[in-house]
Structures are given as C-alpha cells and as structure tokens.
PDB file of N, CA and C in Angstrom:
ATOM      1  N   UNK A   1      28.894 -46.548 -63.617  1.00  0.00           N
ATOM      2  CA  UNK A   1      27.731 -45.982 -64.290  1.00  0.00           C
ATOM      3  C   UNK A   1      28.117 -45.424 -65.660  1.00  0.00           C
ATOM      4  N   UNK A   2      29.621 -45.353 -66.380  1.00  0.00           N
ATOM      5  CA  UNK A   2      29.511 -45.448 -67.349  1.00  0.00           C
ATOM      6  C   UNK A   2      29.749 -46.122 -68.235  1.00  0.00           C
ATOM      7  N   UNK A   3      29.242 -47.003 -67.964  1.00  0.00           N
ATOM      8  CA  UNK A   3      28.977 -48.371 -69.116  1.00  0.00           C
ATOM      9  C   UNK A   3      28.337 -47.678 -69.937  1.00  0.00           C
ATOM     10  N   UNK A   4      27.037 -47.216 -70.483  1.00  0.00           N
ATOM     11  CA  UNK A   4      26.489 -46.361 -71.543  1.00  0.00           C
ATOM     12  C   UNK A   4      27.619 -45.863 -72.700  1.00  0.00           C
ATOM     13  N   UNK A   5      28.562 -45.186 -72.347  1.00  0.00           N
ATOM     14  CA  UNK A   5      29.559 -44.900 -72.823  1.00  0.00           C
ATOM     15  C   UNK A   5      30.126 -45.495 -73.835  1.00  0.00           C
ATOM     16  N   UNK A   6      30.617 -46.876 -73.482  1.00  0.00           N
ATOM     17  CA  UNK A   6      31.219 -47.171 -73.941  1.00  0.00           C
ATOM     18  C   UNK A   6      30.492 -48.416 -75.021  1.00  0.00           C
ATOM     19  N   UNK A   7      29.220 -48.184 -75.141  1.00  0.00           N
ATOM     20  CA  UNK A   7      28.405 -49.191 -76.156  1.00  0.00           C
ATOM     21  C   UNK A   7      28.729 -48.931 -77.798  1.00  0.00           C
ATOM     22  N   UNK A   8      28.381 -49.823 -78.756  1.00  0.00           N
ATOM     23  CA  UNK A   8      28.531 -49.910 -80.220  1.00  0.00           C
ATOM     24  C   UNK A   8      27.259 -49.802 -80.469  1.00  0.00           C
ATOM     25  N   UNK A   9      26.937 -47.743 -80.183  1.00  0.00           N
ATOM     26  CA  UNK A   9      26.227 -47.273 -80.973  1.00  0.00           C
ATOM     27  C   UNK A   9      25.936 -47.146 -82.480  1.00  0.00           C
ATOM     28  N   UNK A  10      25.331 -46.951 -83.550  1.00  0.00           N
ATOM     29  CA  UNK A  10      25.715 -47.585 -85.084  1.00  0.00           C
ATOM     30  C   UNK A  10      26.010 -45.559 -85.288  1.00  0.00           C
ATOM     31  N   UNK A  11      25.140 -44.596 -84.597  1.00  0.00           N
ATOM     32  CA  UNK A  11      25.441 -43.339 -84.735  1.00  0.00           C
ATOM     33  C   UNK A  11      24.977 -42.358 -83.559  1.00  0.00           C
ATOM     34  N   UNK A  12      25.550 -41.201 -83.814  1.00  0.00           N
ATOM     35  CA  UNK A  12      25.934 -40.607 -82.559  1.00  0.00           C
ATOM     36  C   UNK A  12      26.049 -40.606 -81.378  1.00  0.00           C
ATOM     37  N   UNK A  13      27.436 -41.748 -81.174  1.00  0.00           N
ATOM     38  CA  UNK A  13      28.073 -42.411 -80.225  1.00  0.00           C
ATOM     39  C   UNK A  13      27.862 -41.477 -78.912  1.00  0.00           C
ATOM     40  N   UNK A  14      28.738 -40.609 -79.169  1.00  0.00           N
ATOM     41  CA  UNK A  14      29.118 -39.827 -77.353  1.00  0.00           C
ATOM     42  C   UNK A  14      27.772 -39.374 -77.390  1.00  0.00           C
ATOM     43  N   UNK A  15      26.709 -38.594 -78.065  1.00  0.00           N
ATOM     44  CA  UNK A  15      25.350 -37.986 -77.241  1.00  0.00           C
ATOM     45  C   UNK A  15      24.527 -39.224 -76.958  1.00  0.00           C
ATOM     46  N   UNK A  16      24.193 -40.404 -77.452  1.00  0.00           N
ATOM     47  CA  UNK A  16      23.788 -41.707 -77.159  1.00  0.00           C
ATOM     48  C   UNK A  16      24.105 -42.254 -76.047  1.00  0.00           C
ATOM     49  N   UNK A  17      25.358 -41.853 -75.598  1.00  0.00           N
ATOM     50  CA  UNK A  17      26.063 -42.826 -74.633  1.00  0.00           C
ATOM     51  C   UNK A  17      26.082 -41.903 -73.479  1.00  0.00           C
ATOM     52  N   UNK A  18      25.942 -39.989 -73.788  1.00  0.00           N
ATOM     53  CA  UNK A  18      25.654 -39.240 -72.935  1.00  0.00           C
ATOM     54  C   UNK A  18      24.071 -39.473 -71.889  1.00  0.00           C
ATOM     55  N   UNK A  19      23.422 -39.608 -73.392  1.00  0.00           N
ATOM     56  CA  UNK A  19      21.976 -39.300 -73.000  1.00  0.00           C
ATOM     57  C   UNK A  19      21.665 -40.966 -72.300  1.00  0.00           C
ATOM     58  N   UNK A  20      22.267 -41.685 -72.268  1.00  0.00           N
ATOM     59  CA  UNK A  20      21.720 -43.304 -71.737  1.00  0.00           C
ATOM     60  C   UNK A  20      22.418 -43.287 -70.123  1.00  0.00           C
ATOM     61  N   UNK A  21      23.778 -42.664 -69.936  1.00  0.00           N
ATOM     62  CA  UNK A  21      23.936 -42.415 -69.233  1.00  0.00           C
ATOM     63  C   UNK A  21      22.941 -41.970 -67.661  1.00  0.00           C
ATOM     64  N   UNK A  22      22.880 -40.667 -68.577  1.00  0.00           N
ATOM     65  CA  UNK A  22      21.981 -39.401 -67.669  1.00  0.00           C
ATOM     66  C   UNK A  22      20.489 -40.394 -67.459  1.00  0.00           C
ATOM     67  N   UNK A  23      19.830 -41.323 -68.035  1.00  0.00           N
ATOM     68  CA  UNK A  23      18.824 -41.934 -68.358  1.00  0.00           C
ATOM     69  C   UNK A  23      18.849 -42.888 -66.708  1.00  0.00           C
ATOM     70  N   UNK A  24      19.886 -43.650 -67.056  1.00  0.00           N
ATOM     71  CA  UNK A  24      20.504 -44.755 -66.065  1.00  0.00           C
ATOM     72  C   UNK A  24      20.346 -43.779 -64.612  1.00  0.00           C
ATOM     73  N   UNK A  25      21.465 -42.934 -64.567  1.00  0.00           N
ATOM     74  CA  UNK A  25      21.516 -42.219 -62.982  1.00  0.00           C
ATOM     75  C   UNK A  25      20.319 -41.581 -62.482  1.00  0.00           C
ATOM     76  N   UNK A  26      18.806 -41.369 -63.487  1.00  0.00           N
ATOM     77  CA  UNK A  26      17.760 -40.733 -62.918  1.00  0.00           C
ATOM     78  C   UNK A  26      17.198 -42.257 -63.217  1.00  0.00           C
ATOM     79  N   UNK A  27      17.294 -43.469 -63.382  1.00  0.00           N
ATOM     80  CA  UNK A  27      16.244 -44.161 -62.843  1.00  0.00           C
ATOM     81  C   UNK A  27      16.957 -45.056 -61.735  1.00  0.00           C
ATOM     82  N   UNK A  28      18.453 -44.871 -61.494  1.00  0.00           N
ATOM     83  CA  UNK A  28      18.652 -45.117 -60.317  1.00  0.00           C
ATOM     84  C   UNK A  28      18.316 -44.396 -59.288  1.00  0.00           C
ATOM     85  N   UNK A  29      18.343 -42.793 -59.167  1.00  0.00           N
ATOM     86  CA  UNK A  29      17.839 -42.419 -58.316  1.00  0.00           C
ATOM     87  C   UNK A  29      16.914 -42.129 -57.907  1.00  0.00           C
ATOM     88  N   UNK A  30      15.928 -42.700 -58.594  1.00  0.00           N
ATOM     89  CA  UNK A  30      14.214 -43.375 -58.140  1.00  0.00           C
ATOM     90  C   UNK A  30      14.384 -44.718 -57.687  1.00  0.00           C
ATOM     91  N   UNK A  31      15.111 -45.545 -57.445  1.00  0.00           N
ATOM     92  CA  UNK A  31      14.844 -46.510 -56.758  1.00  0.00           C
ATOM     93  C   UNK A  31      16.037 -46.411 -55.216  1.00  0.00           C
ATOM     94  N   UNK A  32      16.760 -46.004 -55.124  1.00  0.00           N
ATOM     95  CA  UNK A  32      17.763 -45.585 -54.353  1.00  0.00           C
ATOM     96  C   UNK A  32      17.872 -44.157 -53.324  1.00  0.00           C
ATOM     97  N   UNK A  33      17.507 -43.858 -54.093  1.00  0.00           N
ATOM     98  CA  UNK A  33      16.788 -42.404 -53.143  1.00  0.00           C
ATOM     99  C   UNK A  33      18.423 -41.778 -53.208  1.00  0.00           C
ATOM    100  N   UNK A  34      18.335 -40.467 -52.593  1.00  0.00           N
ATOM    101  CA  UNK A  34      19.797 -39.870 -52.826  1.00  0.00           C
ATOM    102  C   UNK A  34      20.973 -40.066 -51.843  1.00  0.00           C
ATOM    103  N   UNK A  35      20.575 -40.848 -51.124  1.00  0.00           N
ATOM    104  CA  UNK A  35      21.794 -41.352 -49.510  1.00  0.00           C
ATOM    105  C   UNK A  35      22.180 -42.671 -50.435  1.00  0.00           C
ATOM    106  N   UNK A  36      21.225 -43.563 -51.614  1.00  0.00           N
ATOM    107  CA  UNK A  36      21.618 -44.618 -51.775  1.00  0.00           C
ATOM    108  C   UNK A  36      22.725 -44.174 -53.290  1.00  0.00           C
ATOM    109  N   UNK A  37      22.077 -42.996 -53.868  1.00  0.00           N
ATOM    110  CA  UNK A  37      23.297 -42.664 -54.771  1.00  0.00           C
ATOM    111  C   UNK A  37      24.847 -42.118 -54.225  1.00  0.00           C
ATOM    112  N   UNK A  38      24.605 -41.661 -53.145  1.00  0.00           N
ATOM    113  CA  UNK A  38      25.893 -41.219 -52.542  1.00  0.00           C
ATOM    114  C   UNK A  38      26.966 -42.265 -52.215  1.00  0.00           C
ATOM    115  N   UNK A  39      25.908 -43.745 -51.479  1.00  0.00           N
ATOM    116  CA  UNK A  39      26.687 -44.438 -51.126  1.00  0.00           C
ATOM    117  C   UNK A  39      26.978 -45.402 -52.091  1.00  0.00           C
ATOM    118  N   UNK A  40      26.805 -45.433 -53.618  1.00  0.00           N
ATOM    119  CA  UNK A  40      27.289 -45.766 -54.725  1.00  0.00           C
ATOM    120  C   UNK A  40      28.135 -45.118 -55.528  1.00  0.00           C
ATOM    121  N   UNK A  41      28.628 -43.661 -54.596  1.00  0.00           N
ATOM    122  CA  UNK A  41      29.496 -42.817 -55.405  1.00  0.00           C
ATOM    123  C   UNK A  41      29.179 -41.873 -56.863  1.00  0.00           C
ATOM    124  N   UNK A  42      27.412 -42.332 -56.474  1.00  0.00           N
ATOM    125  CA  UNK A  42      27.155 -41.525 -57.733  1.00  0.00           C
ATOM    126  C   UNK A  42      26.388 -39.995 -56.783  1.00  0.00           C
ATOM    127  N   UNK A  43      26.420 -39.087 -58.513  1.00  0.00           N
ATOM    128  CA  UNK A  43      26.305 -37.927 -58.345  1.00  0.00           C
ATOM    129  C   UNK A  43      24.659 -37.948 -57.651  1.00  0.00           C
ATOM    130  N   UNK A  44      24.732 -37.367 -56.086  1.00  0.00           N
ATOM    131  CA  UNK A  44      23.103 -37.385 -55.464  1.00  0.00           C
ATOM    132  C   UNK A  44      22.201 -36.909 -55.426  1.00  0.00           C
ATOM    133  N   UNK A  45      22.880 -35.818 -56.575  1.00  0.00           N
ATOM    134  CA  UNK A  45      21.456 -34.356 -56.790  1.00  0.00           C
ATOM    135  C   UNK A  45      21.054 -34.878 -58.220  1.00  0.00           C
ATOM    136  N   UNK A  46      21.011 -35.812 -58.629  1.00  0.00           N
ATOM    137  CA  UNK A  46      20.506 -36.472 -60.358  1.00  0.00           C
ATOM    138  C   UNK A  46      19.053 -36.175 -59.411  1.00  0.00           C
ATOM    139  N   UNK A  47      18.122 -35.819 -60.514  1.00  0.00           N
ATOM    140  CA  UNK A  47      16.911 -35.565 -60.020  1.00  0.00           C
ATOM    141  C   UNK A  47      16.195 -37.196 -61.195  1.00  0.00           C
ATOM    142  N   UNK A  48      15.256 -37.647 -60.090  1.00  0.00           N
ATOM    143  CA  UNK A  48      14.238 -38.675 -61.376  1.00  0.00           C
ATOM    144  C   UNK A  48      13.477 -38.064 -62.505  1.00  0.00           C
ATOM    145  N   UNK A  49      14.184 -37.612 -63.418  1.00  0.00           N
ATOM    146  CA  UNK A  49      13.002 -36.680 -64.341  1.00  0.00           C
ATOM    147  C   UNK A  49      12.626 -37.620 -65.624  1.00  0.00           C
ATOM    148  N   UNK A  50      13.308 -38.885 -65.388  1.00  0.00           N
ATOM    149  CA  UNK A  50      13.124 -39.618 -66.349  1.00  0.00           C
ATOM    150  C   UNK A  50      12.183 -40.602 -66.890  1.00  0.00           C
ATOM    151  N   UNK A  51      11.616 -40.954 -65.787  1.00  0.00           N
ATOM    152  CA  UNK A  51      10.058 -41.558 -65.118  1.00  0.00           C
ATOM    153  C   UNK A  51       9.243 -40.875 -65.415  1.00  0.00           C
ATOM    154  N   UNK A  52       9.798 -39.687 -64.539  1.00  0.00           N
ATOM    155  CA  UNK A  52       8.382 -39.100 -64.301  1.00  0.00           C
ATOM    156  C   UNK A  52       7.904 -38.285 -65.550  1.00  0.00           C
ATOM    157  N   UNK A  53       8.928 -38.032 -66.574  1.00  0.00           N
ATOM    158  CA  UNK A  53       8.688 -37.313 -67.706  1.00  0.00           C
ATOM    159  C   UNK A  53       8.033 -38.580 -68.880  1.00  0.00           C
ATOM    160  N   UNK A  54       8.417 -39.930 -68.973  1.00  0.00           N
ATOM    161  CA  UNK A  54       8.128 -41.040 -69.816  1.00  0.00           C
ATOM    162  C   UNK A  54       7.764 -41.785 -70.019  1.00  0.00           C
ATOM    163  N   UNK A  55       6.909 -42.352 -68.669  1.00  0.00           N
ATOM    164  CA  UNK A  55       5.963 -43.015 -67.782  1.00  0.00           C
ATOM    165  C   UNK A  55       4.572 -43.080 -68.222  1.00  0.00           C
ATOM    166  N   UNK A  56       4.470 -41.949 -68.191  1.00  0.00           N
ATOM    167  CA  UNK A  56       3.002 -41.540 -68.843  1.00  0.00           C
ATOM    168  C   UNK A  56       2.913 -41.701 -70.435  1.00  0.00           C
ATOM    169  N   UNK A  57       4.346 -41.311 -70.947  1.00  0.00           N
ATOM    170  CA  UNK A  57       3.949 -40.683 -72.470  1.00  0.00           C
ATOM    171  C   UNK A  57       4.256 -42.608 -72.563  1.00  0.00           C
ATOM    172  N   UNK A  58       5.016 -43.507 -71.619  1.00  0.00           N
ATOM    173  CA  UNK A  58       4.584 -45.180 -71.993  1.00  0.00           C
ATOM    174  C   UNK A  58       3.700 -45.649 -72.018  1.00  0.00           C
ATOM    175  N   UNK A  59       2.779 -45.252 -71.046  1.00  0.00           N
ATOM    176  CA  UNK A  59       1.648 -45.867 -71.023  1.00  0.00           C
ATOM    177  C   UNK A  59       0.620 -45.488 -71.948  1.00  0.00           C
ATOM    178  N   UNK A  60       0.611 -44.399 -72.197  1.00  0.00           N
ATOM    179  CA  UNK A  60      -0.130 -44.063 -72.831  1.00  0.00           C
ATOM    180  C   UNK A  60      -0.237 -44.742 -74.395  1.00  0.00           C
ATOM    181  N   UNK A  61       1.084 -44.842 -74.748  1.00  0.00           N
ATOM    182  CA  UNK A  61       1.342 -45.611 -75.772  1.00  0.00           C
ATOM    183  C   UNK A  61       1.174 -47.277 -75.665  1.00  0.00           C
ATOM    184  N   UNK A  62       1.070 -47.830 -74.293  1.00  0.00           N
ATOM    185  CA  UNK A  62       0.954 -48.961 -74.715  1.00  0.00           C
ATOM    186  C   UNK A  62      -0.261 -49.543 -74.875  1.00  0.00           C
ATOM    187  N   UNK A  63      -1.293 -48.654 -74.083  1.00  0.00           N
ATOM    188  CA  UNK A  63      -2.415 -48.726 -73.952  1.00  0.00           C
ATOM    189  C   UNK A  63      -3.369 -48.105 -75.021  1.00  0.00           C
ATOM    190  N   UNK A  64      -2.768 -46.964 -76.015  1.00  0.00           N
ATOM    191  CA  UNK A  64      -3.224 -47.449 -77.353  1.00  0.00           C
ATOM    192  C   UNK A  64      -3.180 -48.175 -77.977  1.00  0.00           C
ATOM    193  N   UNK A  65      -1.905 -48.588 -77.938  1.00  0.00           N
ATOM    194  CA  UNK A  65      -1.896 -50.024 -78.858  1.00  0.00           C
ATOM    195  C   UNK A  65      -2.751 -51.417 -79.036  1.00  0.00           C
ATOM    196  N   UNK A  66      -2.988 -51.414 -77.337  1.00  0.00           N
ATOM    197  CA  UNK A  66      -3.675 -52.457 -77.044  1.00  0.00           C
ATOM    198  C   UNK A  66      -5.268 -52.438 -76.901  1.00  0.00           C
ATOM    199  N   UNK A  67      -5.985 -51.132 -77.424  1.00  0.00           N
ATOM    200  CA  UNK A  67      -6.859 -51.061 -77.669  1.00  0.00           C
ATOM    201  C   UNK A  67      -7.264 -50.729 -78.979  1.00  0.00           C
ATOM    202  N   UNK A  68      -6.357 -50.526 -79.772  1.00  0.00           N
ATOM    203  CA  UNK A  68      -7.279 -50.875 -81.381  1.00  0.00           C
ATOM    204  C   UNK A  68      -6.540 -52.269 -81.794  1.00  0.00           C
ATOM    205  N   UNK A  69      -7.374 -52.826 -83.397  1.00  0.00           N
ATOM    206  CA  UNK A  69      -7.000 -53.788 -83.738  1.00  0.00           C
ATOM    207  C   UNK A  69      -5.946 -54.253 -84.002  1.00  0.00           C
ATOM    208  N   UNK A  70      -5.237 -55.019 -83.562  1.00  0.00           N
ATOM    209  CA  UNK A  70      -4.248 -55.840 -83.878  1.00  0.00           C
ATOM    210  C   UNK A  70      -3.181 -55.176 -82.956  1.00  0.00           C
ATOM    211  N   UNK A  71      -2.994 -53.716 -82.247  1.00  0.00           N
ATOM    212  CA  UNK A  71      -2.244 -53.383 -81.639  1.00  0.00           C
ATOM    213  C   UNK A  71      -1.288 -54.481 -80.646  1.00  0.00           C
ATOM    214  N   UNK A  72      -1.910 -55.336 -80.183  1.00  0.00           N
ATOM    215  CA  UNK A  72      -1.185 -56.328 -79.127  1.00  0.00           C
ATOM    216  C   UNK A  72       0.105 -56.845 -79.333  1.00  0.00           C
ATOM    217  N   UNK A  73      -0.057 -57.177 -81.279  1.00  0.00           N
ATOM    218  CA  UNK A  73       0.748 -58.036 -82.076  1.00  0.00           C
ATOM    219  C   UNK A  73       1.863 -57.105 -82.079  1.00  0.00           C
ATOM    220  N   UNK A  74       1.300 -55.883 -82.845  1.00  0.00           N
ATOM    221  CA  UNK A  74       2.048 -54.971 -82.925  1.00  0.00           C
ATOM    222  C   UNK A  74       3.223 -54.529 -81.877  1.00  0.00           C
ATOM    223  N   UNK A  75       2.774 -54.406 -80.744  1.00  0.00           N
ATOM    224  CA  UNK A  75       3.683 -54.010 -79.529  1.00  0.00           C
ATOM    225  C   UNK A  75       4.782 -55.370 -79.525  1.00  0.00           C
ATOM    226  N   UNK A  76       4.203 -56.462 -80.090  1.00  0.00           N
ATOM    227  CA  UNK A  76       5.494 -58.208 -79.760  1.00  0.00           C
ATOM    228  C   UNK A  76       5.935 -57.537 -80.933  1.00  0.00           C
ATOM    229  N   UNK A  77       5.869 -57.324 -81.826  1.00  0.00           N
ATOM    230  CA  UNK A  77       6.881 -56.805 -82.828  1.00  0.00           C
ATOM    231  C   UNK A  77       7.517 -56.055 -82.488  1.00  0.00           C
ATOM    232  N   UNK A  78       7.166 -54.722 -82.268  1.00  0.00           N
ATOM    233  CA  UNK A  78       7.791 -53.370 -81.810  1.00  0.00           C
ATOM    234  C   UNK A  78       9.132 -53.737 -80.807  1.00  0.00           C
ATOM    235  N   UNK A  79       8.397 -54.962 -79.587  1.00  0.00           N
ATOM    236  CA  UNK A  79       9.346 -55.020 -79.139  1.00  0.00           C
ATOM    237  C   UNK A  79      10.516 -56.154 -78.803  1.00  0.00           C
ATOM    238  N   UNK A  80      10.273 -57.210 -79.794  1.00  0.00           N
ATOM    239  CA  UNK A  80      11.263 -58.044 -80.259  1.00  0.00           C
ATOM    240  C   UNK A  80      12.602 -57.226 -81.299  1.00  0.00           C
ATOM    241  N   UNK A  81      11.711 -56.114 -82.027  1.00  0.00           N
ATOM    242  CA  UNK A  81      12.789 -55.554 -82.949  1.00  0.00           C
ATOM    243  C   UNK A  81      13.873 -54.871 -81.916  1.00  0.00           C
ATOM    244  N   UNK A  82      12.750 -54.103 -80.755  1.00  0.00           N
ATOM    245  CA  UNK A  82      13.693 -52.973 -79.653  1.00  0.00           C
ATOM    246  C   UNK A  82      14.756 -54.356 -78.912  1.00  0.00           C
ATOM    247  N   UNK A  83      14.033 -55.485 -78.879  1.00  0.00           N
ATOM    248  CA  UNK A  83      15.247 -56.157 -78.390  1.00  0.00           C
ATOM    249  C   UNK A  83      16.811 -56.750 -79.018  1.00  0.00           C
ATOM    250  N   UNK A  84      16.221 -56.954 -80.476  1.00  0.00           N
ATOM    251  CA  UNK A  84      17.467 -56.980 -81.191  1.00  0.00           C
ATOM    252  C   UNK A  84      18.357 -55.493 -81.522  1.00  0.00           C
ATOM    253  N   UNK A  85      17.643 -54.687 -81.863  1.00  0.00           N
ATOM    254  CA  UNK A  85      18.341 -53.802 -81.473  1.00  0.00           C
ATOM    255  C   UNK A  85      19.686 -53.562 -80.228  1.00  0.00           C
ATOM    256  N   UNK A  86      18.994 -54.079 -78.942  1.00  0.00           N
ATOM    257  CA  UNK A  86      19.541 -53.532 -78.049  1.00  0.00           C
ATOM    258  C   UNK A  86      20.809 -54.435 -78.028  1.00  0.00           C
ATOM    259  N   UNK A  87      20.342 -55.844 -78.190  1.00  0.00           N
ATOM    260  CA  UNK A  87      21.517 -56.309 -78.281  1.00  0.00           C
ATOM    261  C   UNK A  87      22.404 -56.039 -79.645  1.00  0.00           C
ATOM    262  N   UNK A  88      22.051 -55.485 -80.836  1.00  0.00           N
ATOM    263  CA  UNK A  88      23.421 -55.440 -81.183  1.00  0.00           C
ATOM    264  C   UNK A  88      24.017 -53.918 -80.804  1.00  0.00           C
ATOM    265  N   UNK A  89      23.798 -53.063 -79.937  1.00  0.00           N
ATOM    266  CA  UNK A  89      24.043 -52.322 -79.523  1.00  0.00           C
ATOM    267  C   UNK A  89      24.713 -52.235 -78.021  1.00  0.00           C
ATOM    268  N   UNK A  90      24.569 -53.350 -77.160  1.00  0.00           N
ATOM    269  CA  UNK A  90      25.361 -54.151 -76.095  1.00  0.00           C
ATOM    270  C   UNK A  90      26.782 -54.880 -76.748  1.00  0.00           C
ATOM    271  N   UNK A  91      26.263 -55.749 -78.144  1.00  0.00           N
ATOM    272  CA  UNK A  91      26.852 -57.036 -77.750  1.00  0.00           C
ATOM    273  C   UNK A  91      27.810 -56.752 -79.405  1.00  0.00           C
ATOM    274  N   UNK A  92      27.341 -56.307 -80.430  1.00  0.00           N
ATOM    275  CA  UNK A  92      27.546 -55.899 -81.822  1.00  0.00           C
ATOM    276  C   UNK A  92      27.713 -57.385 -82.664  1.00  0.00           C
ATOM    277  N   UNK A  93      28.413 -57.803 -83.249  1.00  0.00           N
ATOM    278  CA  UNK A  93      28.310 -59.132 -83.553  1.00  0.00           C
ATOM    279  C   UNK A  93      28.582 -60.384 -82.852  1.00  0.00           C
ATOM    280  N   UNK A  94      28.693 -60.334 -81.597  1.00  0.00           N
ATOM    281  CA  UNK A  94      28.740 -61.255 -80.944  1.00  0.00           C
ATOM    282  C   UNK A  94      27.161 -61.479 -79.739  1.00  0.00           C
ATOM    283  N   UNK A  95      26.283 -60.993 -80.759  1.00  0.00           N
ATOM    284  CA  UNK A  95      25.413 -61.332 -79.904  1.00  0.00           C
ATOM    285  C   UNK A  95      24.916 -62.286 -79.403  1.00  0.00           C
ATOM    286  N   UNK A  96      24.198 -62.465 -78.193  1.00  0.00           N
ATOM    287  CA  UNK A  96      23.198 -63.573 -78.134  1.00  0.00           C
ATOM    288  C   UNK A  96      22.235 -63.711 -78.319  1.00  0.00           C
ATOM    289  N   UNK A  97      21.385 -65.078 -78.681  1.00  0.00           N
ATOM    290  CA  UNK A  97      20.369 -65.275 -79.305  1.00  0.00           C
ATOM    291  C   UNK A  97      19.749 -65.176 -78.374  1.00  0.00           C
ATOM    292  N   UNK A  98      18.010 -64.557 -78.665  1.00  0.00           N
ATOM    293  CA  UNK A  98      16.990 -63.946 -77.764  1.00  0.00           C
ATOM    294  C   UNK A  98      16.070 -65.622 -78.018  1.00  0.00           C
ATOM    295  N   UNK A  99      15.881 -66.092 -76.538  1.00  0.00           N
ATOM    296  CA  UNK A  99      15.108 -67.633 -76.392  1.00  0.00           C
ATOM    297  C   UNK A  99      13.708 -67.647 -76.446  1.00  0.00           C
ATOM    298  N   UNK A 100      12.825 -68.044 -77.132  1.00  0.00           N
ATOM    299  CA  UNK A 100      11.773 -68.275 -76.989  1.00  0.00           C
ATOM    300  C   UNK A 100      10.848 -69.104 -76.159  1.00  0.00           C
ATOM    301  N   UNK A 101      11.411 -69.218 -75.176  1.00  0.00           N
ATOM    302  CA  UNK A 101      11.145 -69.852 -74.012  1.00  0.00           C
ATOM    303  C   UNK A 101       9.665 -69.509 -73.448  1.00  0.00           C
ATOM    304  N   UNK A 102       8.791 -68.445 -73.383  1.00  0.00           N
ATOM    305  CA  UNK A 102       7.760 -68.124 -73.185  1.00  0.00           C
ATOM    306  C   UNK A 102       6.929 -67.730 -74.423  1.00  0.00           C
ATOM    307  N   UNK A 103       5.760 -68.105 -74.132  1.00  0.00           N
ATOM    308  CA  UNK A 103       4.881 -68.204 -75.253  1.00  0.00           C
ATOM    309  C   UNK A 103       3.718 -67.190 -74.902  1.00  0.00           C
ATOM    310  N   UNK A 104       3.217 -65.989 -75.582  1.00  0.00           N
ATOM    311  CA  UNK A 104       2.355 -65.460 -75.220  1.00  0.00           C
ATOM    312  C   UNK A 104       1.067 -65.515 -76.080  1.00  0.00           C
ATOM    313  N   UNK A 105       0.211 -65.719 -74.933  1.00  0.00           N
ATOM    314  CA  UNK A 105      -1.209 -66.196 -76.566  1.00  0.00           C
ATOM    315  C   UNK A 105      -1.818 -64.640 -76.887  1.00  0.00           C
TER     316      UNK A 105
END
C-alpha cells in the first residue's frame, strides 16, 4: 500500500504521496471492511472518510456539469487531461498511450 509513495510527483512529493496513500487505505477499507484490512496487513482502524467526505462534493460536480451547456464536453476534457496527468505521474516519460477505443456520442 505504499506504492503512492513512491510516484513522480512534479511537486510536493512526500505530502502527495502521503495524502494518496491515506486516500487508497480509506477506500480500501470501504470495500473490505476491517477483518479484510487486517487480513491484508493493513492498518484496520483507517476509517472510510474518503467517500463519504467526496462522494457527494463528486456528484454534485458532475451533475452540474451535465446540466448546463456544453458541460458534458467539458467533463471529456476535464477528464482526458486528469488522465494524462495521471499517467505522467504513474509512468513519467515512459508513458502509455491512452486508446481511443470507445467512442462517446
């Protein structure tokens, strides 16, 4: 679980890699429950506050978007950029190319 850690953040490496961390172990332990974090050796008192705190403030955002004009487009932008991002933040110059394999009308 600390892979986070050790990513090619572009800036503030260790609180980035802290805070993605802590991110990771509360949305594992919403799907795992705390017998399933134990028996992964992770820490079992991580509480889910990460959902339940960002969930809402997502939706809420996506569902503005998609109700004024042009918002729809907007969100395939928003989140083609969040995907290059992520990969050069996984992968740094050795990334891989994101496939256009699905087409959304």
């Amino acid at each position: 679980m600390d892979e986070p850690l050790g990513r090619r953040y572009p800036n503030f490496r260790k609180l980035r890699g802290r805070w993605e961390r802590q991110v990771h172990l509360s949305m594992t332990r919403l799907f795992v429950g705390g017998k399933g974090m134990e028996a992964l050796g992770l820490p079992k008192m991580t509480l889910p506050w990460y959902p339940a705190l960002f969930a809402p403030l997502n939706a809420a955002w996506t569902v503005g978007h998609r109700i004024v004009p042009g918002g729809r487009d907007r969100l395939m932008r928003l989140g083609r950029k969040a995907q290059r991002h992520q990969l050069q933040t996984l992968f740094g110059e050795d990334q891989p190319e994101i496939t256009s394999g699905v087409q959304y009308e």
